[in-house]
C-alpha atoms as a PDB file:
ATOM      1  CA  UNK A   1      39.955  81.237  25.207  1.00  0.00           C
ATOM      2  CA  UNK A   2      43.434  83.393  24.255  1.00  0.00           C
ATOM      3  CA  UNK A   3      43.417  84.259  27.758  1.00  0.00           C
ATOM      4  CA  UNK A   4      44.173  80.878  28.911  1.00  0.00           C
ATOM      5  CA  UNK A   5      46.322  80.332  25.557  1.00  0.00           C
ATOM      6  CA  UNK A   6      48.274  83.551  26.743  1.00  0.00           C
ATOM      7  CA  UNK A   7      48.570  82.397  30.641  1.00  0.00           C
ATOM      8  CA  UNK A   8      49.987  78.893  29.573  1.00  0.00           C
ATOM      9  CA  UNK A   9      52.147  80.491  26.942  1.00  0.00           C
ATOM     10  CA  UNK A  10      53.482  83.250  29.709  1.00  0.00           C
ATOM     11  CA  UNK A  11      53.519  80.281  32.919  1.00  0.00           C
ATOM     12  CA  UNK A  12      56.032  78.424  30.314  1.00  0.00           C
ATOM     13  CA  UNK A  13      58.451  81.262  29.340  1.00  0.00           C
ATOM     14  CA  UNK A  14      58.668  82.171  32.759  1.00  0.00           C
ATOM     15  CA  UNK A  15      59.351  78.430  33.951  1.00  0.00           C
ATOM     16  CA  UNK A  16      61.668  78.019  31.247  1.00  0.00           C
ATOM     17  CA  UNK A  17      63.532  81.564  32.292  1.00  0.00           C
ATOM     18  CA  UNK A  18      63.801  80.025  35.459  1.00  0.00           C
ATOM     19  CA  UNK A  19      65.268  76.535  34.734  1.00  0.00           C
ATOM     20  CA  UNK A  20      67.965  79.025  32.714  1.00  0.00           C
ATOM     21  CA  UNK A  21      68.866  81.153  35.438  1.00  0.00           C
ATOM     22  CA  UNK A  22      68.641  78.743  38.548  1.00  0.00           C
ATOM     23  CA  UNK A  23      70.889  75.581  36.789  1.00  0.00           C
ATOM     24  CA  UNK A  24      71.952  76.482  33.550  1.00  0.00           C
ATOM     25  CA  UNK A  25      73.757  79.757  33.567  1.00  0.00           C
ATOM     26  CA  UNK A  26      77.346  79.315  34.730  1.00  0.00           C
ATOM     27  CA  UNK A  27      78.294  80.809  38.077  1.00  0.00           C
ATOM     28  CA  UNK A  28      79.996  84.367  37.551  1.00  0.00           C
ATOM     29  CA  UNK A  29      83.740  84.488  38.198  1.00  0.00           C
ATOM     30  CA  UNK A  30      83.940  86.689  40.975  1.00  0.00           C
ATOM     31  CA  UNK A  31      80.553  86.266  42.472  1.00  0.00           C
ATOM     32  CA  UNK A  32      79.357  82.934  42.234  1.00  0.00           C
ATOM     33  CA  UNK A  33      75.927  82.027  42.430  1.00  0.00           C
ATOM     34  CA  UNK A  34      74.872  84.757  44.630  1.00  0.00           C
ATOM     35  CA  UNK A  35      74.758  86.715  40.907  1.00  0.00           C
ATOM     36  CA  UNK A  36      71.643  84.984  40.042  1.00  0.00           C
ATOM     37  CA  UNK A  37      70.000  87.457  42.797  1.00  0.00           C
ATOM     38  CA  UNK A  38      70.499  90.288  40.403  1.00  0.00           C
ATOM     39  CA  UNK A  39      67.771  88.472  38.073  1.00  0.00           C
ATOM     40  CA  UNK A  40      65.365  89.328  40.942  1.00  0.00           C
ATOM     41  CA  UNK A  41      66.324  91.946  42.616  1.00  0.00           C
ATOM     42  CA  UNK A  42      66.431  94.414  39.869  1.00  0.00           C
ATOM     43  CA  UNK A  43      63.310  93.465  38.337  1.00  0.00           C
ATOM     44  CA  UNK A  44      61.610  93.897  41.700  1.00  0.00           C
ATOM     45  CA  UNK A  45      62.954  97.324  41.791  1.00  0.00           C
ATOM     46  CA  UNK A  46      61.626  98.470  38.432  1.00  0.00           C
ATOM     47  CA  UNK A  47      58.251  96.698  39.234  1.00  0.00           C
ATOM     48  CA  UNK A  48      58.363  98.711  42.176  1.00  0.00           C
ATOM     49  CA  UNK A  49      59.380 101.597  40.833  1.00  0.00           C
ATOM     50  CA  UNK A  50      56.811 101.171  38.352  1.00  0.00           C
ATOM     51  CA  UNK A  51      53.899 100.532  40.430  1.00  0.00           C
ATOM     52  CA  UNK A  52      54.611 103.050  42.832  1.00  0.00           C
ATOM     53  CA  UNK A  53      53.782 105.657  39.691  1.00  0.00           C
ATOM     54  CA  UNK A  54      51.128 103.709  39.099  1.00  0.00           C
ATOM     55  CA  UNK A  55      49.637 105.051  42.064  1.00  0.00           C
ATOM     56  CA  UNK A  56      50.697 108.343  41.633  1.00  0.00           C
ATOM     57  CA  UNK A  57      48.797 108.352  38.705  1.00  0.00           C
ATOM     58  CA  UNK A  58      45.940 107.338  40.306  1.00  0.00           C
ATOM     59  CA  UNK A  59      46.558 109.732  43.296  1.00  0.00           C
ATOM     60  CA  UNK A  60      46.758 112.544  41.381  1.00  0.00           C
ATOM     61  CA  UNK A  61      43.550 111.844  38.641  1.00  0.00           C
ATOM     62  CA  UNK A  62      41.479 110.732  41.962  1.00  0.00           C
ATOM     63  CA  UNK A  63      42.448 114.640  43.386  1.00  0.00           C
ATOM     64  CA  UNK A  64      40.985 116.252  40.265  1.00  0.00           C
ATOM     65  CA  UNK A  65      38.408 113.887  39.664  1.00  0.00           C
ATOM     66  CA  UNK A  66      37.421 112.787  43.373  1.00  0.00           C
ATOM     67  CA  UNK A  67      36.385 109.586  41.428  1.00  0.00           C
ATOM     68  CA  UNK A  68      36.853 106.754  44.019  1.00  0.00           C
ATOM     69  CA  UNK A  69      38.031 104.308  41.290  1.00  0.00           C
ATOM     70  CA  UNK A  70      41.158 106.023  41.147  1.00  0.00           C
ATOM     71  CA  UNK A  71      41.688 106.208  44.877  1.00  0.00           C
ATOM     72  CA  UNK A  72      41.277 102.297  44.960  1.00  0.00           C
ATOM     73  CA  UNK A  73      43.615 101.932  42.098  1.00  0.00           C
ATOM     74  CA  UNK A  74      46.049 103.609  43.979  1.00  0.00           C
ATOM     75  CA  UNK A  75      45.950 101.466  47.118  1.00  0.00           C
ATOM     76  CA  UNK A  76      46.055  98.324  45.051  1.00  0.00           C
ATOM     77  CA  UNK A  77      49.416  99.125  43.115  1.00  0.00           C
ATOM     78  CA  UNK A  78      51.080 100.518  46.083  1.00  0.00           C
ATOM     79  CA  UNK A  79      50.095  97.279  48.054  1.00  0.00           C
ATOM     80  CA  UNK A  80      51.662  95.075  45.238  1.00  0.00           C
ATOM     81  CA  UNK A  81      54.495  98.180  44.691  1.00  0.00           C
ATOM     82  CA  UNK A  82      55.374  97.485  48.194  1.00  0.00           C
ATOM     83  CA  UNK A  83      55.774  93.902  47.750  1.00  0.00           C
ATOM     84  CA  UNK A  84      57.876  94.236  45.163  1.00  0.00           C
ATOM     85  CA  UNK A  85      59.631  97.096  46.933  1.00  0.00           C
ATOM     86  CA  UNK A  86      60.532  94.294  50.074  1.00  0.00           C
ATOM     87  CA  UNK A  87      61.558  91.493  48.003  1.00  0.00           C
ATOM     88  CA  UNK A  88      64.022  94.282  46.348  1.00  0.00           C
ATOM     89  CA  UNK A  89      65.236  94.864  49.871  1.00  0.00           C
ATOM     90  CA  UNK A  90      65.243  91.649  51.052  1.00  0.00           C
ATOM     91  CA  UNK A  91      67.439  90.299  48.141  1.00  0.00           C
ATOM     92  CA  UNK A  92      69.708  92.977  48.249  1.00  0.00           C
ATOM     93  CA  UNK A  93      70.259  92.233  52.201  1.00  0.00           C
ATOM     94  CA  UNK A  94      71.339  88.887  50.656  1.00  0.00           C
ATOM     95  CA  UNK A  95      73.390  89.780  47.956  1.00  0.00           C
ATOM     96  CA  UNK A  96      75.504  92.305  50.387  1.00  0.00           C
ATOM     97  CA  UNK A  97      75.909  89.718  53.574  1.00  0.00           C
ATOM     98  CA  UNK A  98      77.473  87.777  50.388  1.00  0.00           C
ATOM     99  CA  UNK A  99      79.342  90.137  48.745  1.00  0.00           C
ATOM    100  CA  UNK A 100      80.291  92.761  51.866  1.00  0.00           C
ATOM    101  CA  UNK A 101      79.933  90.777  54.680  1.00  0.00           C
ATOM    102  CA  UNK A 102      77.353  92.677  56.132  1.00  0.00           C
ATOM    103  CA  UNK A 103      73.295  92.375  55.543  1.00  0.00           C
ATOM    104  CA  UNK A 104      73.019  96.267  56.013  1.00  0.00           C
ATOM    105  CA  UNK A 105      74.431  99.495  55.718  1.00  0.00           C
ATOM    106  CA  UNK A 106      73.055 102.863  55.737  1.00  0.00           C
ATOM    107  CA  UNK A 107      74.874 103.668  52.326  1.00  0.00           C
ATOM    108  CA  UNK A 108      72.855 106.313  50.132  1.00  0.00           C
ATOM    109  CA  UNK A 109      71.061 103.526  47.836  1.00  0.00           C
ATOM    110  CA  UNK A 110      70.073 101.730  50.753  1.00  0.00           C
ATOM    111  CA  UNK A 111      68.768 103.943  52.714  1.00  0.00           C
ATOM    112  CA  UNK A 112      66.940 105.975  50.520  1.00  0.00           C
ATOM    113  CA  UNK A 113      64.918 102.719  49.335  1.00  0.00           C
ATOM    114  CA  UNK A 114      64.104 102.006  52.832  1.00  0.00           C
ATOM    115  CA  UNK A 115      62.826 105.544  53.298  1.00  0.00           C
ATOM    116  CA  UNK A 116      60.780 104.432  50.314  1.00  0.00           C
ATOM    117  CA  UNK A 117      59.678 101.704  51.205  1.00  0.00           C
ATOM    118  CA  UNK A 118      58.462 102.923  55.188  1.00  0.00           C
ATOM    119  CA  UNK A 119      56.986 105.846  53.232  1.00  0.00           C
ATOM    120  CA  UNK A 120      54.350 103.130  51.627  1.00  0.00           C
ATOM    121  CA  UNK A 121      54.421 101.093  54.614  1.00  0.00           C
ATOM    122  CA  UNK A 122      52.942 104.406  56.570  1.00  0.00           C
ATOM    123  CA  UNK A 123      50.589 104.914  53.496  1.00  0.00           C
ATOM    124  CA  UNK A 124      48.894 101.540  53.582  1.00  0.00           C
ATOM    125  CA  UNK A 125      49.071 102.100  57.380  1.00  0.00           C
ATOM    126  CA  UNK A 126      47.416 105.075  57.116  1.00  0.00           C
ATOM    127  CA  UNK A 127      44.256 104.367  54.895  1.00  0.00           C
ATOM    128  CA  UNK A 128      42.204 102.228  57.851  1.00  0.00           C
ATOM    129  CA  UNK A 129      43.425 104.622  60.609  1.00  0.00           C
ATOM    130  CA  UNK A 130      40.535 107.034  58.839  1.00  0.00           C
ATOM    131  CA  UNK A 131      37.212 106.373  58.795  1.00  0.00           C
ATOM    132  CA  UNK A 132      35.812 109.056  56.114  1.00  0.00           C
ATOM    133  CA  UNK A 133      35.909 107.709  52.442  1.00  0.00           C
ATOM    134  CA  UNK A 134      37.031 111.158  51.255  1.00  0.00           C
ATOM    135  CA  UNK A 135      39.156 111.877  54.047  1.00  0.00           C
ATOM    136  CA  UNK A 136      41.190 108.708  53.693  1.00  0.00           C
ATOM    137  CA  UNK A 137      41.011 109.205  49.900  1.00  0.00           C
ATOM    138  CA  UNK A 138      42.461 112.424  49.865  1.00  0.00           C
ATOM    139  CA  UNK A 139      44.963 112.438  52.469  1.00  0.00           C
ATOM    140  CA  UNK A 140      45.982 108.677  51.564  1.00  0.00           C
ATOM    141  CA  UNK A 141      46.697 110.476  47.743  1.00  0.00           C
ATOM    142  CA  UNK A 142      48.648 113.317  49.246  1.00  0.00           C
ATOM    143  CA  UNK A 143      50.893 111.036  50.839  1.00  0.00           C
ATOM    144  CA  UNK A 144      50.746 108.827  47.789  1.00  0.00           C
ATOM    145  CA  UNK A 145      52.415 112.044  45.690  1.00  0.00           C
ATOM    146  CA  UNK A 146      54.750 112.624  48.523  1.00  0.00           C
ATOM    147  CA  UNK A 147      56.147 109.105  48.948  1.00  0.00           C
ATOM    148  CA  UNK A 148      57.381 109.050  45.368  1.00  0.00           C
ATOM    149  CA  UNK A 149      59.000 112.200  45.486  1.00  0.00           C
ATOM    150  CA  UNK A 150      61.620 109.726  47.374  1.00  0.00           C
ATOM    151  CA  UNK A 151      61.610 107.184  44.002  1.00  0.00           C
ATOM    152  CA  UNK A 152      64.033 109.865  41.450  1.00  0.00           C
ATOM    153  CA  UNK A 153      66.150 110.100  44.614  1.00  0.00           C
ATOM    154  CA  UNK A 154      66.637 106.492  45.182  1.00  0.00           C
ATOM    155  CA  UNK A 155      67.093 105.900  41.188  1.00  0.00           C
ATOM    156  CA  UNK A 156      69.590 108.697  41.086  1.00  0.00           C
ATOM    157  CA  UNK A 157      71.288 108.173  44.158  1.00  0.00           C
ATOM    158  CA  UNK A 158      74.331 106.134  43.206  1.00  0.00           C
ATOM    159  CA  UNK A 159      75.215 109.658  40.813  1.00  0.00           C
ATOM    160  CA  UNK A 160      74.302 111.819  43.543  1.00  0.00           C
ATOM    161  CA  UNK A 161      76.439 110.309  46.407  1.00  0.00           C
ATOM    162  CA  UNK A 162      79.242 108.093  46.990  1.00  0.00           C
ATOM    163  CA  UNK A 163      77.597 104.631  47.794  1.00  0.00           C
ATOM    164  CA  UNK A 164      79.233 100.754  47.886  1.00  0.00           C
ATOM    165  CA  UNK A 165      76.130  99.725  45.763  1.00  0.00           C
ATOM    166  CA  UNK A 166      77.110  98.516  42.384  1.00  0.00           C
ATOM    167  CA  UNK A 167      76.467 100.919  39.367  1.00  0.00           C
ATOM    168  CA  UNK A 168      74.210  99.907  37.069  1.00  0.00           C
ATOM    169  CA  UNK A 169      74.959  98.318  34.062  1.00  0.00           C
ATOM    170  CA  UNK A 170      71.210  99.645  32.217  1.00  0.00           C
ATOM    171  CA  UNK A 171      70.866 103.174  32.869  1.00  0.00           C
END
């Protein structure tokens, strides 16, 4: 029963957050409207982010363990990491072909979360291309670790390298 108090509770904050931040925050000065993407397009990031060591977690405890919970905990967040991960992508396309002009270009930030994001796109690819449960288990956590060695160089990439995208303003 608090389950369903909790869901209705959470379905209204998040209906009421967006009634806020669709029609009743003022446009920003120099920006517009096209602002209000930054209410999604960070947050997708982070969830991404998040996720993504989620399933490094899992990767790693499945390699010690060889406990195949772990290996399908992994799949699962990257799948939803990598949704997150487009929608970050995707939003930021529309926030530059507002802002620069252009829907693309291969500036550090960019490019680097793109390289991310193919990196989980090969990893979910990869899993049915192998037939063996501990084959695809192991070599889908290997590549698991290795994709988010790109995630610290996407976060840090706007200190590491000049780049148009905007700093942050929560570091």
């Amino acid at each position: 029963k608090a389950i369903y108090l909790l869901s209705a509770a959470a379905t209204l904050l998040i209906a009421y957050n967006l009634y806020t931040i669709l029609l009743v925050l003022p446009d920003e000065v120099q920006q517009g409207a096209i602002y209000r993407i930054i209410f999604f397009h960070v947050p997708a990031a982070f969830m991404a982010f998040s996720l993504f060591f989620l399933a490094l977690c899992g990767s790693v405890i499945f390699l010690i363990s060889k406990n195949y919970a772990f290996d399908s905990f992994a799949a699962a967040t990257t799948e939803v990491g990598l949704a997150f991960a487009t929608i970050n992508l995707v939003t930021g396309s529309i926030w530059a072909r507002n802002q620069w002009g252009i829907w693309w270009t291969w500036d550090a930030r960019l490019t680097s979360m793109f390289l991310c994001w193919l990196l989980y796109v090969g990893y979910l690819a990869l899993r049915p291309a192998i037939e063996d449960p501990t084959q695809r288990a192991t070599l889908s956590a290997v590549v698991s670790i290795f994709a988010f060695a790109d995630v610290p160089i996407v976060y840090f990439s706007i200190q590491w390298f000049r780049t148009q995208h905007p700093s942050p303003v929560l570091t």
